[in-house]
C-alpha atoms as a PDB file:
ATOM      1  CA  UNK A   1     -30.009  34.484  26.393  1.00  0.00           C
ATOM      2  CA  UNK A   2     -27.722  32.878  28.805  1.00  0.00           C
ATOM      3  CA  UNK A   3     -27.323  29.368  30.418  1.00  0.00           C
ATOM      4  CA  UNK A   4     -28.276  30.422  33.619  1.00  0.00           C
ATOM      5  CA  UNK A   5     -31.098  33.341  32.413  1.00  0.00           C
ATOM      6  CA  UNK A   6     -32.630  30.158  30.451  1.00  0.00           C
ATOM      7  CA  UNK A   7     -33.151  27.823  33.361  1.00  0.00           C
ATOM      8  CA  UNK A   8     -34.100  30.275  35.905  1.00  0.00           C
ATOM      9  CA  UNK A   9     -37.137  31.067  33.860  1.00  0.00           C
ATOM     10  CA  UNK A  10     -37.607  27.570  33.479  1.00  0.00           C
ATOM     11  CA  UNK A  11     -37.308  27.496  37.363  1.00  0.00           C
ATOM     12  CA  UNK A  12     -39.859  29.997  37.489  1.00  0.00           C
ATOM     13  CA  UNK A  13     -42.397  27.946  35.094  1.00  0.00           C
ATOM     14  CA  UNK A  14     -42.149  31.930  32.728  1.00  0.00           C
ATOM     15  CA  UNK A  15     -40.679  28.632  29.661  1.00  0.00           C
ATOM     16  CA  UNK A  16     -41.293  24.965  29.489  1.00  0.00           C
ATOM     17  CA  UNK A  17     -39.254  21.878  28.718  1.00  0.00           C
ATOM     18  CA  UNK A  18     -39.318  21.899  25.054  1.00  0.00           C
ATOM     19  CA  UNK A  19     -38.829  25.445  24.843  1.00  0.00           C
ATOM     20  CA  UNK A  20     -35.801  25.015  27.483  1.00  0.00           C
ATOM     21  CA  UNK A  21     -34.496  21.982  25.737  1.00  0.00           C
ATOM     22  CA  UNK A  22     -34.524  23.960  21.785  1.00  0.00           C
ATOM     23  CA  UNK A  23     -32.754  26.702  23.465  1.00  0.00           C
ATOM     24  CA  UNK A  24     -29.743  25.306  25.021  1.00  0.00           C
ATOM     25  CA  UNK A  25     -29.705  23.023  21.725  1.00  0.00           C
ATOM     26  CA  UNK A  26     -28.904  26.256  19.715  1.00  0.00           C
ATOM     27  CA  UNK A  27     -26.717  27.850  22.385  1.00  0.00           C
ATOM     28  CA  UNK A  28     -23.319  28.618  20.658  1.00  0.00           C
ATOM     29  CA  UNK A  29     -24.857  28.757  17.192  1.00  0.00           C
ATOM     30  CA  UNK A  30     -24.106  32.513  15.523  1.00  0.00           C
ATOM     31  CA  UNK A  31     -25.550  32.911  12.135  1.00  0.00           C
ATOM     32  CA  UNK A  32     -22.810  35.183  10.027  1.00  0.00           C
ATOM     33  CA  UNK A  33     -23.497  36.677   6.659  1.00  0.00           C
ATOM     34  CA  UNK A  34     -26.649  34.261   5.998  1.00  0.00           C
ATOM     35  CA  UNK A  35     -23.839  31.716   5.066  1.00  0.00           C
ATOM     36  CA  UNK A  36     -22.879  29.724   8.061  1.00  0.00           C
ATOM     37  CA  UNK A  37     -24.203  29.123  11.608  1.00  0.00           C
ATOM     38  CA  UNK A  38     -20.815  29.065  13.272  1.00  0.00           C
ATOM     39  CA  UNK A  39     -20.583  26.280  16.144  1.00  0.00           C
ATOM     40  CA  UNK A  40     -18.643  28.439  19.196  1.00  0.00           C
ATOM     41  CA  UNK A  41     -19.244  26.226  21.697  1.00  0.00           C
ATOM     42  CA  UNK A  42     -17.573  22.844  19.952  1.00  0.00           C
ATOM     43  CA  UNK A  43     -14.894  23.104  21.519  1.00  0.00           C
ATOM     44  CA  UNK A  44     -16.748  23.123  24.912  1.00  0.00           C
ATOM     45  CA  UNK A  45     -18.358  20.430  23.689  1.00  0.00           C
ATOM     46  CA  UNK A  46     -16.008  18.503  22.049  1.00  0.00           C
ATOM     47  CA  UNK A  47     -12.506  19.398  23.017  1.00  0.00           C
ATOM     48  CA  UNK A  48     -12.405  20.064  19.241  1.00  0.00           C
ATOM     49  CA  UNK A  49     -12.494  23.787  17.527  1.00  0.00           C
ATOM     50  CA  UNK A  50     -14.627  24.088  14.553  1.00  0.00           C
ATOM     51  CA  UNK A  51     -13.278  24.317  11.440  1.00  0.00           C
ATOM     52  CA  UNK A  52     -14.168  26.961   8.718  1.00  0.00           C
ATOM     53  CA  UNK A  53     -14.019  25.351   5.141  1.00  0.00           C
ATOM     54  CA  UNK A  54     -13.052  27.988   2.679  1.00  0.00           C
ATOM     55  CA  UNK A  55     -14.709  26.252  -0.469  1.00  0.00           C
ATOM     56  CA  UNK A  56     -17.282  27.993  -2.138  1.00  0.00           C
ATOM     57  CA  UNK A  57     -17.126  30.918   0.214  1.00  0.00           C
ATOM     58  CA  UNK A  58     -16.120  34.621  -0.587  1.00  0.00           C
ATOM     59  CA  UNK A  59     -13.263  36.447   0.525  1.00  0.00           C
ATOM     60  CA  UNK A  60     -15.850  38.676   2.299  1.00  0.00           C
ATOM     61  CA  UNK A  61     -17.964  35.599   4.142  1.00  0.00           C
ATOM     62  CA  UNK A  62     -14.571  34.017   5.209  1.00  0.00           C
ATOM     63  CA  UNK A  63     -13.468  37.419   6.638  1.00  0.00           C
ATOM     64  CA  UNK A  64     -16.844  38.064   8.558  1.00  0.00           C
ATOM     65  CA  UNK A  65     -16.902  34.128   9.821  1.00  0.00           C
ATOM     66  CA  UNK A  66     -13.496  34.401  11.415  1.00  0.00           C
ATOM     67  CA  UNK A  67     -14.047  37.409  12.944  1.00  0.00           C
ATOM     68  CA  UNK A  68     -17.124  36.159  14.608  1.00  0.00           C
ATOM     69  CA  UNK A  69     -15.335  33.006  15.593  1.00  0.00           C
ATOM     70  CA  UNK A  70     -12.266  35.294  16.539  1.00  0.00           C
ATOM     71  CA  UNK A  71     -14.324  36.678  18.811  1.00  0.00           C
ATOM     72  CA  UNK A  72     -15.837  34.231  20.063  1.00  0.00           C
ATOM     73  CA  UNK A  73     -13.262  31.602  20.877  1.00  0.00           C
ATOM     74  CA  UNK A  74     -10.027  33.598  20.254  1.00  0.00           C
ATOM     75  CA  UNK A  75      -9.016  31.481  17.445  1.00  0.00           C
ATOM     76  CA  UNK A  76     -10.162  30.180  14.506  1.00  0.00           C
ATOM     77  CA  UNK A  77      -8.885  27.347  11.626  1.00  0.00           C
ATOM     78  CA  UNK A  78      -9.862  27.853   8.098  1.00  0.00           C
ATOM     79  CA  UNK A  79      -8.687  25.528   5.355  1.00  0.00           C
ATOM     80  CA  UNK A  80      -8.718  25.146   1.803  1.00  0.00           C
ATOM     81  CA  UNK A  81      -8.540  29.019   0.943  1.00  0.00           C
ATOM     82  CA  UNK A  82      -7.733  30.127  -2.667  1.00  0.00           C
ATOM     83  CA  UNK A  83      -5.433  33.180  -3.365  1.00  0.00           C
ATOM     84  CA  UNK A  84      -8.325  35.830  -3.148  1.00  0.00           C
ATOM     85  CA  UNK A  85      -9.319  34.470   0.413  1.00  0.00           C
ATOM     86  CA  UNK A  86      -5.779  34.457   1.839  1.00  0.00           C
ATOM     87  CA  UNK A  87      -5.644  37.598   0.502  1.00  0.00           C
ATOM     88  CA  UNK A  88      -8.468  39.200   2.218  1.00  0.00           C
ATOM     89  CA  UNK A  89      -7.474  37.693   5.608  1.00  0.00           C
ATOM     90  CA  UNK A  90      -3.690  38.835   5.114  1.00  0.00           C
ATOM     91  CA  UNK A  91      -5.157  42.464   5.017  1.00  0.00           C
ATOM     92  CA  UNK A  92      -7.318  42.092   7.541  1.00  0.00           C
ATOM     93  CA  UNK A  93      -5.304  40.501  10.166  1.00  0.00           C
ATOM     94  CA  UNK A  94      -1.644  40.715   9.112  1.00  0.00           C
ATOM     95  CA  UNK A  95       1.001  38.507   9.554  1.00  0.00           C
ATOM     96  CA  UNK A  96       1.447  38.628  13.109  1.00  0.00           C
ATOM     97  CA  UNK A  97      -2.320  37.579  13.752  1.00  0.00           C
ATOM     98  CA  UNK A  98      -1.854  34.325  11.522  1.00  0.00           C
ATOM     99  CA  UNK A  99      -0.178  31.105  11.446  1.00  0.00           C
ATOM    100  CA  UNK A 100      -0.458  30.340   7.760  1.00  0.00           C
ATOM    101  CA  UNK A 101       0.250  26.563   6.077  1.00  0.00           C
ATOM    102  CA  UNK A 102       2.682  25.773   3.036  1.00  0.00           C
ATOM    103  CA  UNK A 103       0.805  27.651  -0.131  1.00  0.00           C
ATOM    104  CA  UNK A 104      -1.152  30.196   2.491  1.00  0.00           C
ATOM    105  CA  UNK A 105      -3.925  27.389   1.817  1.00  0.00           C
ATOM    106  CA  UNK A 106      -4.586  26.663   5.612  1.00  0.00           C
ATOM    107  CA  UNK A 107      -4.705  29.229   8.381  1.00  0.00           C
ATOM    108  CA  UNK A 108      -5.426  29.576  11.923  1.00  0.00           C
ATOM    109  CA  UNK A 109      -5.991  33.297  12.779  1.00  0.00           C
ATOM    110  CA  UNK A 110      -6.072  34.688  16.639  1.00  0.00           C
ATOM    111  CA  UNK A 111      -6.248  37.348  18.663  1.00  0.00           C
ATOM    112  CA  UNK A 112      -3.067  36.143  20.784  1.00  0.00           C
ATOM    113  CA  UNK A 113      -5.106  33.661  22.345  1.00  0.00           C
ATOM    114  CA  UNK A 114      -2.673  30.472  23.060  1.00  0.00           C
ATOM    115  CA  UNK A 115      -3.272  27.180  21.695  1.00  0.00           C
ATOM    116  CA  UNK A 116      -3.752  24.140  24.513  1.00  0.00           C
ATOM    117  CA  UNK A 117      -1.555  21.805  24.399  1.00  0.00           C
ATOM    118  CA  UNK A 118      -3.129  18.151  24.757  1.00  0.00           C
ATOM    119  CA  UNK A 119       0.610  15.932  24.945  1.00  0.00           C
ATOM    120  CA  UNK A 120      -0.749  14.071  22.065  1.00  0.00           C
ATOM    121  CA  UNK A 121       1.747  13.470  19.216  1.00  0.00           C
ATOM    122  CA  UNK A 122       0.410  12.890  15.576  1.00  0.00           C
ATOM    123  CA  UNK A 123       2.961  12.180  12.417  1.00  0.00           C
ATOM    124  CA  UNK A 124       1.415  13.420   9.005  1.00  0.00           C
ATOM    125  CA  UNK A 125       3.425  11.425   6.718  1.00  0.00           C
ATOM    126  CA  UNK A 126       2.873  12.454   2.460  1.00  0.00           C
ATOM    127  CA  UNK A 127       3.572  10.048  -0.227  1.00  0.00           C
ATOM    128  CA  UNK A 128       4.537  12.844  -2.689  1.00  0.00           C
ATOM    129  CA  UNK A 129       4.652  16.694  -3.367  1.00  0.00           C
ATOM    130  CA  UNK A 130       1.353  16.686  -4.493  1.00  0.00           C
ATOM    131  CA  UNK A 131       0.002  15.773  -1.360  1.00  0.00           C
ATOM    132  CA  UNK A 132       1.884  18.728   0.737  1.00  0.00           C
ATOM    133  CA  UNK A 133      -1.499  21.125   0.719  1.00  0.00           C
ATOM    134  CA  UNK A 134      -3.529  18.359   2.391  1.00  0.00           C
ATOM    135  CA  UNK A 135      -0.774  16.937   5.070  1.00  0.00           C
ATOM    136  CA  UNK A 136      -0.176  20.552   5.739  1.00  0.00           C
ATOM    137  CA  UNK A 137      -4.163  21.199   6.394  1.00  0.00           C
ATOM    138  CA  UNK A 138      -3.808  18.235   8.800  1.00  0.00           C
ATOM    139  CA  UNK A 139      -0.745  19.431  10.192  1.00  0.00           C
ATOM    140  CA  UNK A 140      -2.416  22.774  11.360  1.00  0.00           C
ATOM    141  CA  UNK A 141      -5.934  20.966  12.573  1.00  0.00           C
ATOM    142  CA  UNK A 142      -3.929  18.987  14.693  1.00  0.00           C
ATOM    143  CA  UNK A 143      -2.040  21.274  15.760  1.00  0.00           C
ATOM    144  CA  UNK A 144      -5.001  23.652  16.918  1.00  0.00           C
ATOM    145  CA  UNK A 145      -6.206  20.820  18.355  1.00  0.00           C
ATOM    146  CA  UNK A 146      -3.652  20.993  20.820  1.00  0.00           C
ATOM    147  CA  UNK A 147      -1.351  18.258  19.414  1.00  0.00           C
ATOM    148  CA  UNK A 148       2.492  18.187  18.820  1.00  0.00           C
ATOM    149  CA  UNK A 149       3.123  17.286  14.955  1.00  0.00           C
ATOM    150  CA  UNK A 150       5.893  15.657  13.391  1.00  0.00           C
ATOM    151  CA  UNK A 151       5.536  15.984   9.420  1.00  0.00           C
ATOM    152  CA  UNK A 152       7.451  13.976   6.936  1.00  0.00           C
ATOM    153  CA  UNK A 153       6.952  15.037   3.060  1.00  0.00           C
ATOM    154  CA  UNK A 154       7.338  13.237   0.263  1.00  0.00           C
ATOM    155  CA  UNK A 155       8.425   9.556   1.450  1.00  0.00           C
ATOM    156  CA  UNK A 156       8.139   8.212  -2.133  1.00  0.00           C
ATOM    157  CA  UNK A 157       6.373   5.373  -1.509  1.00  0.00           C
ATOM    158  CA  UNK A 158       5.082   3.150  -4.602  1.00  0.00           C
ATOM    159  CA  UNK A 159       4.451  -0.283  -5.118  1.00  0.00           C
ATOM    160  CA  UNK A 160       6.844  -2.644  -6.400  1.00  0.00           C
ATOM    161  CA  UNK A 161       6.471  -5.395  -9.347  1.00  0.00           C
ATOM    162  CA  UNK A 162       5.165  -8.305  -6.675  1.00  0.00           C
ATOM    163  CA  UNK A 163       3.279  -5.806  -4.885  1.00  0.00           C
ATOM    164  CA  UNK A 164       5.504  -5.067  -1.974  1.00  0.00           C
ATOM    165  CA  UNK A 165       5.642  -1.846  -0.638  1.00  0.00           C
ATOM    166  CA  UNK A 166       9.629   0.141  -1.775  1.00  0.00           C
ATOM    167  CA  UNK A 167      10.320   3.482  -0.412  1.00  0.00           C
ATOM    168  CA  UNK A 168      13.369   5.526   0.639  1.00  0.00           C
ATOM    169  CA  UNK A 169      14.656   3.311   3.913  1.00  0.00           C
ATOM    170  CA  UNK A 170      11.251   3.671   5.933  1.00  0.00           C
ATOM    171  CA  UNK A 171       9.932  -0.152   6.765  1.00  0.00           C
ATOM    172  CA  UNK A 172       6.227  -0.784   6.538  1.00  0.00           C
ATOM    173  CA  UNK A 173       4.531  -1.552   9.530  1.00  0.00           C
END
């Protein structure tokens, strides 16, 4: 049901308030595969997409949750997906419907639909290599969220003998 289906019968006294209220509570919830309730009105809400988290998930349930979201919103993020995931999405969608992270471990699959761009700018700044899978997974959620990036890998830092921070030329702030 609708927004304005909902409070027209509420006009007409046909549902009451706590009916009403429970209803537009779940708007935007879609139930997919009997493994997630997708959220596709966050971003309404929020000014944030919802993320899919890949974890624990089959390469079938990720498939069927981004298409749902696809549809939904146009676009959808999904991070942390392991090789049989990535897989199943590749085939799916193809490379020209996603924007896939360092290691095809993040992805943000659409149907064309643009990203909005917010003006914000947000560095994502990794100590060492083994951090590239995570800066890159915040790399891509900020830049769904509509946010320039600027992404500097493996700066090296460590701590020195009395403590103080020694890196390649970058001053702590």
């Amino acid at each position: 049901m609708n927004l304005k289906n909902l409070l027209q019968k509420y006009k007409n006294g046909e549902v009451g308030i706590d009916d009403t209220q429970a209803c537009i509570r779940s708007l935007g919830y879609v139930p997919v595969c009997n493994v997630a309730n997708i959220d596709t009105f966050r971003k309404h809400r929020t000014g944030i997409m919802e993320a899919v988290l890949a974890e624990g998930k089959t390469p079938e349930d990720i498939l069927e949750i981004a298409k749902a979201q696809i549809e939904a919103t146009g676009r959808v993020l999904i991070t942390r997906l392991n090789e049989d995931q990535a897989s199943c999405m590749n085939n799916e969608f193809g490379s020209e419907r996603i924007d896939w992270g360092i290691h095809h471990r993040t992805a943000a699959v659409h149907d064309g639909t643009p990203i909005i761009k917010t003006g914000g700018v947000v560095a994502i700044i990794s100590a060492g290599t083994a951090d590239i899978n995570v800066a890159e997974e915040a790399r891509m959620t900020a830049a769904e969220m509509g946010c320039e990036t600027v992404k500097i890998n493996d700066v090296g830092v460590a701590a020195g003998r009395e403590g103080n921070i020694t890196n390649r030329g970058i001053e702590p702030f």
